[in-house]
Protein backbone atom coordinates (compact mmCIF):
# COMPACT_ATOMS: atom_id res chain seq x y z
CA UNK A 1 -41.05 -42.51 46.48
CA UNK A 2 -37.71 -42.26 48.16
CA UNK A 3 -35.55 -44.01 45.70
CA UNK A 4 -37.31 -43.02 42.63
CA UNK A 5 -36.48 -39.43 43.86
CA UNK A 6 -32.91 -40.32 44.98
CA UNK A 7 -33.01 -41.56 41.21
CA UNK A 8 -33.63 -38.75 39.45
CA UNK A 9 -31.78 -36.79 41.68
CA UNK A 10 -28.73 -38.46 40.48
CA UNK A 11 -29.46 -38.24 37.09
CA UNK A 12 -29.20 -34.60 36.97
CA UNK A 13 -25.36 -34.65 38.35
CA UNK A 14 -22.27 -34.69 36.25
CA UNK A 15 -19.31 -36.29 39.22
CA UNK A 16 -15.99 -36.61 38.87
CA UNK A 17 -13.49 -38.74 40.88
CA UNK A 18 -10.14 -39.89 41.85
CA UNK A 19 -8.27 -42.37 39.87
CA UNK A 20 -7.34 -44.35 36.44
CA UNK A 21 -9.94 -46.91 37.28
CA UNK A 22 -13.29 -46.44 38.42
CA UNK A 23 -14.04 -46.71 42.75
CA UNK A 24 -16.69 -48.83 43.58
CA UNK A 25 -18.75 -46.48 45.08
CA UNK A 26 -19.15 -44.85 41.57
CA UNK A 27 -19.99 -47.93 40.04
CA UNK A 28 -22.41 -48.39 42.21
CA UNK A 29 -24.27 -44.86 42.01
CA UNK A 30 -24.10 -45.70 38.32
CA UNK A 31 -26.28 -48.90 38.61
CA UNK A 32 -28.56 -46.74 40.77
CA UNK A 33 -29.14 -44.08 38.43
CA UNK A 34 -26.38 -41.33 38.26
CA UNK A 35 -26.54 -40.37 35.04
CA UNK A 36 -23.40 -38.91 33.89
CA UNK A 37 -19.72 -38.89 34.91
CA UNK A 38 -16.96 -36.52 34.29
CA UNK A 39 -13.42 -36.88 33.60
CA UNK A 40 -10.68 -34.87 34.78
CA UNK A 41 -6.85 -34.61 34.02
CA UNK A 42 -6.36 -36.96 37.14
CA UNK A 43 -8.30 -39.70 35.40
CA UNK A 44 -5.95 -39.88 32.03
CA UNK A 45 -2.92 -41.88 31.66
CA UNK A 46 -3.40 -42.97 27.92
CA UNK A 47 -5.79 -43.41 25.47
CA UNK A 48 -5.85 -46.93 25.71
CA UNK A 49 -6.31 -46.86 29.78
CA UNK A 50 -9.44 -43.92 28.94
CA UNK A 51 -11.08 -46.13 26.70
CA UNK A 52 -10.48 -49.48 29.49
CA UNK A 53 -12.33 -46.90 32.22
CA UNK A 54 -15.30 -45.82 29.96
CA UNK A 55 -16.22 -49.29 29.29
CA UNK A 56 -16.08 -50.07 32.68
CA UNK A 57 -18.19 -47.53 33.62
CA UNK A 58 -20.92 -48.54 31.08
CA UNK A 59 -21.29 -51.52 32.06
CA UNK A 60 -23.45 -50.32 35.01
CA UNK A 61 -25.20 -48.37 32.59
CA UNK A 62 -25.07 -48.54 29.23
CA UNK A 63 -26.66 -44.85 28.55
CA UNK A 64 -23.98 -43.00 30.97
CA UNK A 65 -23.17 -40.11 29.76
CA UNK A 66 -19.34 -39.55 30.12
CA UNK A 67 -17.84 -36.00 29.79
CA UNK A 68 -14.33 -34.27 29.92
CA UNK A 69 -13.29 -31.04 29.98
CA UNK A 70 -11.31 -30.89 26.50
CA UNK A 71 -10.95 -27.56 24.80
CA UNK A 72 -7.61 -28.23 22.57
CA UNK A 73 -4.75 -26.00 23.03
CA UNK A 74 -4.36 -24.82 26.88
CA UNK A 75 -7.23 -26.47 28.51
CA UNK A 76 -6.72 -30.05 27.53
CA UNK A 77 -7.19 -33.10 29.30
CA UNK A 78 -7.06 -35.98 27.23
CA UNK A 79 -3.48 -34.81 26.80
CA UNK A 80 -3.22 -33.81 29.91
CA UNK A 81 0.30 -35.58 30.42
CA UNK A 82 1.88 -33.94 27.06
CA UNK A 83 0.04 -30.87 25.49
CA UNK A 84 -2.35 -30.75 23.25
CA UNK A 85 -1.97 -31.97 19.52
CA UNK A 86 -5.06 -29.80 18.44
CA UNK A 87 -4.98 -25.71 18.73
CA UNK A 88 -6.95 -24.07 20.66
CA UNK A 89 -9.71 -21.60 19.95
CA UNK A 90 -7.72 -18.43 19.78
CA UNK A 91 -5.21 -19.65 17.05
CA UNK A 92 -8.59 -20.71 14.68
CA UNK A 93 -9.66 -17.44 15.20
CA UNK A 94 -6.79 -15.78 13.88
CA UNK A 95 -6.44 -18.23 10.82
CA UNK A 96 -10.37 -17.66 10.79
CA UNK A 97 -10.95 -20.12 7.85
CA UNK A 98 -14.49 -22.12 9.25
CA UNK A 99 -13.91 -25.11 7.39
CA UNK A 100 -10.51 -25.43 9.39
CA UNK A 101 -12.27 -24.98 12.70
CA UNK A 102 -14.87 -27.42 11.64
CA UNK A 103 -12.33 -29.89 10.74
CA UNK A 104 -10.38 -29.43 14.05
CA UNK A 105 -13.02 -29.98 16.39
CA UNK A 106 -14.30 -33.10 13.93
CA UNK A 107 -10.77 -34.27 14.71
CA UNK A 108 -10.79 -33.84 18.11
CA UNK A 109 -14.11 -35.07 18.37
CA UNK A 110 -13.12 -38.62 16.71
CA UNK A 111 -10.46 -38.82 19.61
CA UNK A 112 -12.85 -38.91 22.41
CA UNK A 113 -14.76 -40.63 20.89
CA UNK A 114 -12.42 -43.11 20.11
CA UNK A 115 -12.15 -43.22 23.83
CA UNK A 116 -15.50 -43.20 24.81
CA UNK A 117 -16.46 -39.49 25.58
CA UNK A 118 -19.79 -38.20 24.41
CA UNK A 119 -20.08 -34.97 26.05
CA UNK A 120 -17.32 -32.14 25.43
CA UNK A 121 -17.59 -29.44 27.72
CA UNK A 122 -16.39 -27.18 24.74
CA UNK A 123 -16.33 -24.64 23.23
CA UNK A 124 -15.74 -21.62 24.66
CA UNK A 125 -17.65 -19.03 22.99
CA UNK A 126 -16.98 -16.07 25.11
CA UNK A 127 -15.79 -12.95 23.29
CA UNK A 128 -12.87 -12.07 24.86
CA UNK A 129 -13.89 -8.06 25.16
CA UNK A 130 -11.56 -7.79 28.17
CA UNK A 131 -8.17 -7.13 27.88
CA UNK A 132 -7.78 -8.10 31.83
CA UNK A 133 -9.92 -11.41 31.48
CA UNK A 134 -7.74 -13.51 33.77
CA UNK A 135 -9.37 -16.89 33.07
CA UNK A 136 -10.59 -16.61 29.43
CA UNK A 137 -7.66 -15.48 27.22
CA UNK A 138 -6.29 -17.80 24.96
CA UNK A 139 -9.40 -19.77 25.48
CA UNK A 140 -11.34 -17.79 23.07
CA UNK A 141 -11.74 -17.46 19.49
CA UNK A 142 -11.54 -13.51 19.51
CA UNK A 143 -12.53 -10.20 20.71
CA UNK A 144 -14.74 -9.92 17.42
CA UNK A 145 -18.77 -10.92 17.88
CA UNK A 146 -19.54 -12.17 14.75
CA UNK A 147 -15.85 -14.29 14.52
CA UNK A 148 -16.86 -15.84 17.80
CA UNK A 149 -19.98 -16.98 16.62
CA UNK A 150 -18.95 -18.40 13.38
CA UNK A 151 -16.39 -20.23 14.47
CA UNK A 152 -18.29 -21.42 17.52
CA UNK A 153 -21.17 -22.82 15.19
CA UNK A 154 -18.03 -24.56 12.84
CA UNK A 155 -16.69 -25.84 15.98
CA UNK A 156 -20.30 -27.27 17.14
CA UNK A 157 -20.42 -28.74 13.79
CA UNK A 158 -17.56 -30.65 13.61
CA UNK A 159 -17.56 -31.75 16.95
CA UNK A 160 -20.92 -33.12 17.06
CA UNK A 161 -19.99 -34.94 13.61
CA UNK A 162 -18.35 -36.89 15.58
CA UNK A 163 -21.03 -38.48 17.81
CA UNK A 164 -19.95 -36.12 20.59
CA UNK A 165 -22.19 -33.51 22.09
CA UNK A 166 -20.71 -30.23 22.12
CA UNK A 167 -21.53 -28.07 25.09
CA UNK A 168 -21.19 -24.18 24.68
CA UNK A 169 -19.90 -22.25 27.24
CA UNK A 170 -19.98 -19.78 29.38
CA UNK A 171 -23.23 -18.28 28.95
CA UNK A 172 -24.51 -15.72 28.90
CA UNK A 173 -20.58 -14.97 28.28
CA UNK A 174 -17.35 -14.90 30.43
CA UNK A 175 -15.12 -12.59 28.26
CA UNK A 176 -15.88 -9.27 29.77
CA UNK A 177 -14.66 -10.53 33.35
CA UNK A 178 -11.73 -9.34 35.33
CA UNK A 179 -12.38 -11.86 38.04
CA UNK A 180 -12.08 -16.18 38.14
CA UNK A 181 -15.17 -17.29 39.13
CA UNK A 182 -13.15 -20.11 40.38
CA UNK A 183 -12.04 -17.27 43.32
CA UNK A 184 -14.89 -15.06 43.65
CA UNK A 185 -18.27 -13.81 42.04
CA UNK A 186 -17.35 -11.77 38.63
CA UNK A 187 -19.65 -9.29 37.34
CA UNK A 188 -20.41 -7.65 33.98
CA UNK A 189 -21.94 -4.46 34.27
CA UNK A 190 -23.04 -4.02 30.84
CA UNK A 191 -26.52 -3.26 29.61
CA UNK A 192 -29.03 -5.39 28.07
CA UNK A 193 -28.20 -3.96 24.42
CA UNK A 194 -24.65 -4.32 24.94
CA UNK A 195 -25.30 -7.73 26.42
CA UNK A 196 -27.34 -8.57 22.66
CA UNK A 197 -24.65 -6.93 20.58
CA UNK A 198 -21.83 -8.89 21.95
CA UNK A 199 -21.90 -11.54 24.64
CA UNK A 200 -25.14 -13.28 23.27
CA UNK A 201 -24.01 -13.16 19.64
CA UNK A 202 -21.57 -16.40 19.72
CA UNK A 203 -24.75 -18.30 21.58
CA UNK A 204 -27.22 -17.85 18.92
CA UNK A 205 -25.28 -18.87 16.20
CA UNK A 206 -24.33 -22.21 18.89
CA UNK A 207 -28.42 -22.91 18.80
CA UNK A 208 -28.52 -22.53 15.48
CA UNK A 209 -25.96 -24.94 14.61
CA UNK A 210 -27.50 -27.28 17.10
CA UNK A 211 -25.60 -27.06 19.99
CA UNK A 212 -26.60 -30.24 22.45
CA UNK A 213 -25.74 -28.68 25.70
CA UNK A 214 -24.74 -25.22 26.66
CA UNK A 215 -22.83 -24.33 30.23
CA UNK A 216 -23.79 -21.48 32.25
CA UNK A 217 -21.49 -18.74 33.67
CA UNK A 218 -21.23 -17.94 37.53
CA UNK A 219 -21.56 -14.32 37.15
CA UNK A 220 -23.90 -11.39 37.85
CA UNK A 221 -25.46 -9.48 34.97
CA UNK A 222 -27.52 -6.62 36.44
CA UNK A 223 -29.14 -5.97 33.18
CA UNK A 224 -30.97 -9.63 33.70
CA UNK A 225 -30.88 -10.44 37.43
CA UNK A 226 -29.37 -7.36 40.22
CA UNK A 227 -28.80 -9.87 42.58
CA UNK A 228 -28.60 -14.11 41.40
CA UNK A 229 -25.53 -15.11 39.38
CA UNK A 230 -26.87 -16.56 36.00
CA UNK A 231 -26.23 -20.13 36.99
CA UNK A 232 -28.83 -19.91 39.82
CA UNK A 233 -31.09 -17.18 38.05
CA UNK A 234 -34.68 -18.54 36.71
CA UNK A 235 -34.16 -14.75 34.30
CA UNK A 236 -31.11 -16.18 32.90
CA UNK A 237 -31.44 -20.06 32.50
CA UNK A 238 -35.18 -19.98 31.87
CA UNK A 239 -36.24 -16.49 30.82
CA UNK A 240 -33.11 -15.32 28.62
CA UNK A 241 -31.75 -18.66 27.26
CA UNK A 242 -35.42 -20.69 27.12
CA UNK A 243 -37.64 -17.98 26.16
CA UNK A 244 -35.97 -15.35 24.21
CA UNK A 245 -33.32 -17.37 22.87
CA UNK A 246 -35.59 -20.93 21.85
CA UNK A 247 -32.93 -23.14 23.93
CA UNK A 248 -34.47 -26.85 23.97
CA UNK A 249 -31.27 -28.80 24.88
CA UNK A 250 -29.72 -29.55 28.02
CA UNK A 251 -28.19 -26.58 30.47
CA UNK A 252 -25.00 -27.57 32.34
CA UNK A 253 -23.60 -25.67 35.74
CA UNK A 254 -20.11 -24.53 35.66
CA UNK A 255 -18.00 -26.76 38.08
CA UNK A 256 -20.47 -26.00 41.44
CA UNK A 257 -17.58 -26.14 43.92
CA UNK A 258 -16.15 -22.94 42.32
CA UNK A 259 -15.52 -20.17 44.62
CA UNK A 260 -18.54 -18.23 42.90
CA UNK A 261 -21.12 -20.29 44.48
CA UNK A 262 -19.28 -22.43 47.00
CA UNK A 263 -18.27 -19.61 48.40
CA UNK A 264 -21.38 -17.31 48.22
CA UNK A 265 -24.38 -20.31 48.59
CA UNK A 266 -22.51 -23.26 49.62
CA UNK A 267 -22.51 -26.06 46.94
CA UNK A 268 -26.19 -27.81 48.07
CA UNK A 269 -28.10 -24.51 48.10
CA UNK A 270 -26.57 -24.08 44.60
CA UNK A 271 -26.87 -27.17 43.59
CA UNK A 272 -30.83 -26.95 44.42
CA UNK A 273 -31.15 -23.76 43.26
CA UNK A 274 -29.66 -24.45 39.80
CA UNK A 275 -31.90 -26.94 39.14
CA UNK A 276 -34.96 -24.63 40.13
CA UNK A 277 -33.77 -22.08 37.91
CA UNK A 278 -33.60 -24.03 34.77
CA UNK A 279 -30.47 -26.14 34.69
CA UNK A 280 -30.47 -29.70 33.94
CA UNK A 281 -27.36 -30.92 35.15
CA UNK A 282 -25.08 -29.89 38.05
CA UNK A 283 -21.09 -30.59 37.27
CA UNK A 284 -19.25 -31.00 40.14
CA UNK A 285 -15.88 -32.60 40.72
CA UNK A 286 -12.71 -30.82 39.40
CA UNK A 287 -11.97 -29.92 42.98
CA UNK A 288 -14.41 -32.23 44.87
CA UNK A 289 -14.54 -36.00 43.46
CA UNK A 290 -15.54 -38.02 46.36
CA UNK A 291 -18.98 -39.67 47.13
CA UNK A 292 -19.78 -37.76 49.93
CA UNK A 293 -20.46 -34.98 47.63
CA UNK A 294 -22.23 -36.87 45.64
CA UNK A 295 -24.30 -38.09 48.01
CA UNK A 296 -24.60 -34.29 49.64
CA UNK A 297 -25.95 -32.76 46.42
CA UNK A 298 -28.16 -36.02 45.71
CA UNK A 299 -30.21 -35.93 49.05
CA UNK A 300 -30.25 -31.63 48.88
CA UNK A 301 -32.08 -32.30 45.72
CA UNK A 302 -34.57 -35.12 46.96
CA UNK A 303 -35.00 -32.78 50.45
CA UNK A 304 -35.75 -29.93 48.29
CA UNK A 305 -38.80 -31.34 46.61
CA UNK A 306 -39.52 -33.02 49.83
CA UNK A 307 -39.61 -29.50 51.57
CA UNK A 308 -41.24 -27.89 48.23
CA UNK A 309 -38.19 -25.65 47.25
CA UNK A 310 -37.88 -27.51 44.15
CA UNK A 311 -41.18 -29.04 42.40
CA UNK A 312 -40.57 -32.49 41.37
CA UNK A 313 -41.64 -32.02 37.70
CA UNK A 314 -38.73 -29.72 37.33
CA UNK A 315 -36.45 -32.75 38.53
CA UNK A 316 -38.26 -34.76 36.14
CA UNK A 317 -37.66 -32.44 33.16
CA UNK A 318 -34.00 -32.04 34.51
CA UNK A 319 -33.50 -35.66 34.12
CA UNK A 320 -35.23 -36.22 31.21
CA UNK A 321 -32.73 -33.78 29.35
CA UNK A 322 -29.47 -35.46 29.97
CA UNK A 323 -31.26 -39.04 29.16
CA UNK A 324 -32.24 -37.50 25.92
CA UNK A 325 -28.85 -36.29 25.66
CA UNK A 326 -27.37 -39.91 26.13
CA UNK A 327 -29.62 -41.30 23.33
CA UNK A 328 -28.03 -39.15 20.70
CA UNK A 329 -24.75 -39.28 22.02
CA UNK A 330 -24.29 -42.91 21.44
CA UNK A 331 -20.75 -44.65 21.43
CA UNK A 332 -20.32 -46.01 18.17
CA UNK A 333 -17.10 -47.17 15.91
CA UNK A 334 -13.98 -45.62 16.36
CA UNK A 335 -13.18 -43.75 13.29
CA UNK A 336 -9.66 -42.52 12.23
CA UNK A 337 -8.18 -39.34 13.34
CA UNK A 338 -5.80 -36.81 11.35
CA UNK A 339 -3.15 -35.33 13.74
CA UNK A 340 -1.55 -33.29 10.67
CA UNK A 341 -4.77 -31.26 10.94
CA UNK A 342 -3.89 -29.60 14.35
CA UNK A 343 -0.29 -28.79 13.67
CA UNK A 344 -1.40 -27.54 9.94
CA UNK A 345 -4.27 -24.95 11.90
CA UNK A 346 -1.11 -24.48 14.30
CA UNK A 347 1.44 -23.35 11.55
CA UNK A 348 -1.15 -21.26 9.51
CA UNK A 349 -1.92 -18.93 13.13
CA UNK A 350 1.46 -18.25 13.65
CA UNK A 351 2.43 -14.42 13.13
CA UNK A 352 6.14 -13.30 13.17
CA UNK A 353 7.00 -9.44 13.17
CA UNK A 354 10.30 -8.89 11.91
CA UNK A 355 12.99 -11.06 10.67
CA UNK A 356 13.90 -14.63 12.25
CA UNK A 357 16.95 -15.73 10.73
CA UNK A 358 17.20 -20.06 11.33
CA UNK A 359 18.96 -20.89 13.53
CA UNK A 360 21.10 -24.43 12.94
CA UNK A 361 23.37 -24.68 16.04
CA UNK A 362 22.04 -25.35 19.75
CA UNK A 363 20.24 -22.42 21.51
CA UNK A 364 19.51 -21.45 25.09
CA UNK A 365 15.64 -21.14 25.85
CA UNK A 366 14.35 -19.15 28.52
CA UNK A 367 10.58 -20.00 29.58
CA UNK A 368 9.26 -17.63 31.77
CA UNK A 369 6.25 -20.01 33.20
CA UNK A 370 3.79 -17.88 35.39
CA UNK A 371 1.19 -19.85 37.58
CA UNK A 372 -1.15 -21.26 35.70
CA UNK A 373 -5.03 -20.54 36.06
CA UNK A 374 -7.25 -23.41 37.37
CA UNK A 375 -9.01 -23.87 33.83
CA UNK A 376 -5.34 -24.55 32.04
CA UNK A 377 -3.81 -26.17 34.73
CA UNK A 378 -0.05 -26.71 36.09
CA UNK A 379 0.24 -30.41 35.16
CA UNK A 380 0.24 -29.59 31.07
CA UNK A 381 3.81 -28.68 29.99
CA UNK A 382 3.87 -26.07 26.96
CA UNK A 383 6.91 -24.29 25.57
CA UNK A 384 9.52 -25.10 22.43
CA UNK A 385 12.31 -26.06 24.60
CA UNK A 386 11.30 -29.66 24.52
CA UNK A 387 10.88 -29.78 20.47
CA UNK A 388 14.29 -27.56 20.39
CA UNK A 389 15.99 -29.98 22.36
CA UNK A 390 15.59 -32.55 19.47
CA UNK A 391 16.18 -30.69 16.67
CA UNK A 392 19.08 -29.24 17.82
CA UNK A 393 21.26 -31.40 20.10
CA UNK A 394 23.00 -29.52 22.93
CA UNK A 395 20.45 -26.55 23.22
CA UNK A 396 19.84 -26.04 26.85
CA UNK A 397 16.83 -24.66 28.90
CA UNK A 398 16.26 -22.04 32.19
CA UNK A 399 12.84 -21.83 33.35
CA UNK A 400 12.19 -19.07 36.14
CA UNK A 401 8.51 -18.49 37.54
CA UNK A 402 9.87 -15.42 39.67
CA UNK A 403 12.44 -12.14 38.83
CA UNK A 404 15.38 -13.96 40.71
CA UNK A 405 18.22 -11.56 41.29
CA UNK A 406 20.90 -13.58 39.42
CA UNK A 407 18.45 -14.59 36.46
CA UNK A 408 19.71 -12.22 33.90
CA UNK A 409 23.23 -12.76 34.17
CA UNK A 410 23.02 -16.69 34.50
CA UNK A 411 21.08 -16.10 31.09
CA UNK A 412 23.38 -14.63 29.45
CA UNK A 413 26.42 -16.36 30.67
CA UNK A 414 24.40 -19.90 29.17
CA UNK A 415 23.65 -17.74 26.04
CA UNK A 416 27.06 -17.01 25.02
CA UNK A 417 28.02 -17.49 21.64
CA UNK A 418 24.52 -19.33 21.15
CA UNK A 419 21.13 -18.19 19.64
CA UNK A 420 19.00 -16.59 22.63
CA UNK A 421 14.93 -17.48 22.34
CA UNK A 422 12.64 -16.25 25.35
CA UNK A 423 9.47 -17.56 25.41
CA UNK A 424 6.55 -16.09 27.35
CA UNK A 425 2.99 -16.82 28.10
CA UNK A 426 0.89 -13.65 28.22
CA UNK A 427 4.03 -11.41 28.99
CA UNK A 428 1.32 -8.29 29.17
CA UNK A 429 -0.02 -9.69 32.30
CA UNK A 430 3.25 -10.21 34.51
CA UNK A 431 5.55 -7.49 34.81
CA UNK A 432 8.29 -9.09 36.22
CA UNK A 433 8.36 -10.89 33.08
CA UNK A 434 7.96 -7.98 31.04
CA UNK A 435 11.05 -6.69 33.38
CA UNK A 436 13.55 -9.86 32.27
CA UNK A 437 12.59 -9.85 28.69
CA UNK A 438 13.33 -6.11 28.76
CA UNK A 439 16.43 -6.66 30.30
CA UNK A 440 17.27 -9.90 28.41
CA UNK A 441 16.32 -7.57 25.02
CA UNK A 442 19.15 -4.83 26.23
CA UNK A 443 21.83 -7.37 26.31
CA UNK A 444 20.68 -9.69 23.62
CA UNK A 445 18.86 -7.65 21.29
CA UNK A 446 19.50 -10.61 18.30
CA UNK A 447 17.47 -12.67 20.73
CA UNK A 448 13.93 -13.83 19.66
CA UNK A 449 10.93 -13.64 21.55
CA UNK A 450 8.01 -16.05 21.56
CA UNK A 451 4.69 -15.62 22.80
CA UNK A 452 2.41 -18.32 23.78
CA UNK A 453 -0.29 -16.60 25.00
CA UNK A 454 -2.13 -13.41 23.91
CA UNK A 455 0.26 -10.95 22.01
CA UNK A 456 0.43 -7.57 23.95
CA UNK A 457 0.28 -4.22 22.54
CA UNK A 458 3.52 -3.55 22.30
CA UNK A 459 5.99 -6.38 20.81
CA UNK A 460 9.33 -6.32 22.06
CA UNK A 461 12.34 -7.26 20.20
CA UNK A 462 13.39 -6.93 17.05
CA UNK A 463 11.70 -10.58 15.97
CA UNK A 464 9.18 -11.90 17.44
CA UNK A 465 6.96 -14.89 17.10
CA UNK A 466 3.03 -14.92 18.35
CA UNK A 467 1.73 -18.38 18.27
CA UNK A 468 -2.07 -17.84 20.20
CA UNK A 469 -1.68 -20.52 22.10
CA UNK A 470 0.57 -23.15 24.01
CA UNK A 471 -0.38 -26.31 22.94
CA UNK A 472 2.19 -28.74 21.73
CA UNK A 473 1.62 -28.35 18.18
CA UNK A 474 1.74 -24.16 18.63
CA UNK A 475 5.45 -25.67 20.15
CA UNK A 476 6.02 -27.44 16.87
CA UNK A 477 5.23 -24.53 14.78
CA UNK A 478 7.34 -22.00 15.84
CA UNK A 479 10.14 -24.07 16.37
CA UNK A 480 10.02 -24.80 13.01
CA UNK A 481 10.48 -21.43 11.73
CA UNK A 482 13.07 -20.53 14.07
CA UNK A 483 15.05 -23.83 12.21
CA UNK A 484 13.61 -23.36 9.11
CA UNK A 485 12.55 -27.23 8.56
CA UNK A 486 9.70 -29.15 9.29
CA UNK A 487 10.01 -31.04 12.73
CA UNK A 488 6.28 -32.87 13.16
């Protein structure tokens, strides 16, 4: 009895860990049942040393299911090391051609694939209706319902083309946040037809396309459940998504270690309590990847049904999911992948407001590079400096996270007699540096501002480039029209 339920306890968690090879102790969970494994920035070196870890890890178990958090553009971990060579959701959304989208994800799906991965925890199809959202952003295809859910379905599509499951996230829908749930417990206070007309539109079309696995949110919706965030709440996982929406697949938790329900439950009372409500499989691991966790959650789950907190047939049906999961999501042949795809979607969602004349001789760059949120990441670099560089011998680079006194004037004494470009991430959200590219502008008003992140509502400068994103290839393309020649 004991095993069998330490079993299927197992089976139902989705671990990370520490390391370009795999520890024994996961090795060994694997040959006793864990049933999927997730990777992390931490575990990637190269494609090549990915691939050498997956098959290590199947041969425990040949139905592991192996997951990674890989978005494209800002949230990327297979190219973790370098930036991403596929855009990410916003700049589809703005070229909003489907069959692009589609042909993106089928891209990106080949690559981790390629390597192994059969379970994407992507996409995001929050509709970013918050102008505030400090964790979305970028992240999402639009503030527009039905855009969202189009280009979520295309994305599902392609991806799953593949041989990799997609897995939909954050429902019920993240985008009208002003809080991480990595830090606290957000809340959207909006009511049940609001909650139809807009959060849960992106979500149906996901089913519809056949979505394999959709990720809950940790965050409270009144309108459903006054007091359980939707990851623990047997309204949300079971009534709303099960029942009134016809989900069959499998439901994933959010990372459980995030402040949201770490914080609020502790990670084995959410852990059981996820699984109660509906979920099939409990991710844990971007912050905690060690076994004692996985051996915490494992025997709260067996104690649970033990103690009759959590009937065992839900465990069962739990576990069942994700190896139902792992039978579609079979590893098969690698097939080839088409980088030119992500920096084509990348040069098409690039929007310029006035005039950029080319530039030909070296430049000085100015990245103003706030802290990163946990989802993106400090590790990834993003900017144009780097692609500059190359193209134009001698340009030179000041990067400044903070409005240091002497910033402006070491600027502009680099700058002289050179082409000036600033580039910013989401310049609407920092104000000191709104304050240097304001001062930067007075001095320098030929300079040229780039923004990486979302464009604000009023566009300083007299040219200006918006990119929607920071991946590498967003990088690429607007380099390449501030020299006026293809450089990838």
């Amino acid at each position: 009895m004991s095993e069998r339920l330490e079993r299927l306890a197992l089976a139902v968690l989705q671990p990370g860990f520490d390391g370009l090879t795999a520890p024994g102790w996961l090795r060994h969970h694997i040959a006793g049942g864990l049933g999927s494994v997730g990777l992390f920035g931490r575990n990637v070196a190269t494609p090549e040393q990915v691939t050498a870890l997956t098959e290590e890890l199947r041969r425990e178990n040949p139905d592991l299911v192996v997951a990674i958090d890989e978005e494209g553009g800002d949230v990327t971990r297979i190219h973790v090391n370098t930036g991403s060579r596929w855009p990410g959701n916003l700049a589809l959304g703005v070229v909003d051609d489907t069959a692009t989208t589609e042909a993106v994800a089928r891209g990106l799906g080949r690559e981790l694939a390629a390597c192994g991965v059969n379970l994407n925890w992507a996409p995001s199809a929050d509709v970013n209706s918050n102008p505030d959202n400090p964790i979305i952003g970028v992240r999402s295809f639009g503030s527009d319902p039905e855009l969202v859910a189009r280009h979520t379905a295309a994305y599902v599509t392609g991806l799953q083309a593949a041989g990799v499951a997609a897995c939909v996230k954050h429902f019920p829908g993240h985008g009208d946040t002003a809080m991480d749930s990595h830090h606290g417990l957000p809340r959207v206070d909006a009511s049940r037809e609001t909650l139809a007309a807009r959060e849960l539109v992106p979500f149906h079309a996901s089913i519809a396309a056949g979505s394999k696995a959709i990720m809950s949110a940790h965050i409270v919706l009144p309108a459903y459940d006054t007091e359980l965030p939707a990851t623990l709440s047997r309204k949300i996982m079971t009534g709303l998504l099960r029942e009134e929406l016809g989900y069959t697949g499998l439901i994933v938790t959010d990372a459980i270690e995030m402040g949201a329900i770490a914080d609020t439950y502790g990670i084995a009372d959410g852990t059981v309590r996820a699984i109660a409500a509906g979920v099939d499989a409990v991710c844990v691991g971007g912050g905690l990847c060690d076994e004692e966790t996985v051996l915490h959650l494992r025997d709260a789950l067996v104690n649970a049904v033990r103690e009759g907190r959590l009937a065992e047939e839900r465990l069962v049906d739990a576990a069942t999911r994700v190896h139902e999961l792992a039978t579609w999501a079979k590893v098969g042949a690698a097939e080839s992948v088409d980088y030119a795809l992500g920096l084509d979607a990348a040069r098409r969602a690039v929007r310029v407001t006035g005039t950029v004349t080319p530039i030909s001789t070296p430049a000085h760059v100015v990245e103003l590079s706030p802290t990163a949120n946990i989802a993106v990441g400090e590790q990834t670099p993003w900017g144009i400096a780097p692609v500059l560089t190359e193209a134009l011998p001698g340009t030179t680079v000041t990067r400044a996270r903070t409005a240091e006194p002497q910033l402006i004037d070491e600027v502009l004494r680099a700058a002289t007699d050179r082409p000036l470009i600033l580039v910013v991430r989401n310049l609407d959200h920092h104000e000191w540096a709104g304050e240097i590219v304001a001062s930067l502008l007075a001095a320098r008003p030929d300079a040229v501002v780039v923004e990486m992140g979302i464009p604000g509502a009023a566009t300083p400068g007299t040219a200006h480039l918006a990119t929607h994103g920071a991946a590498t290839v967003c990088g690429i393309a607007a380099a390449e029209i501030l020299t006026g020649r293809r450089l990838g």
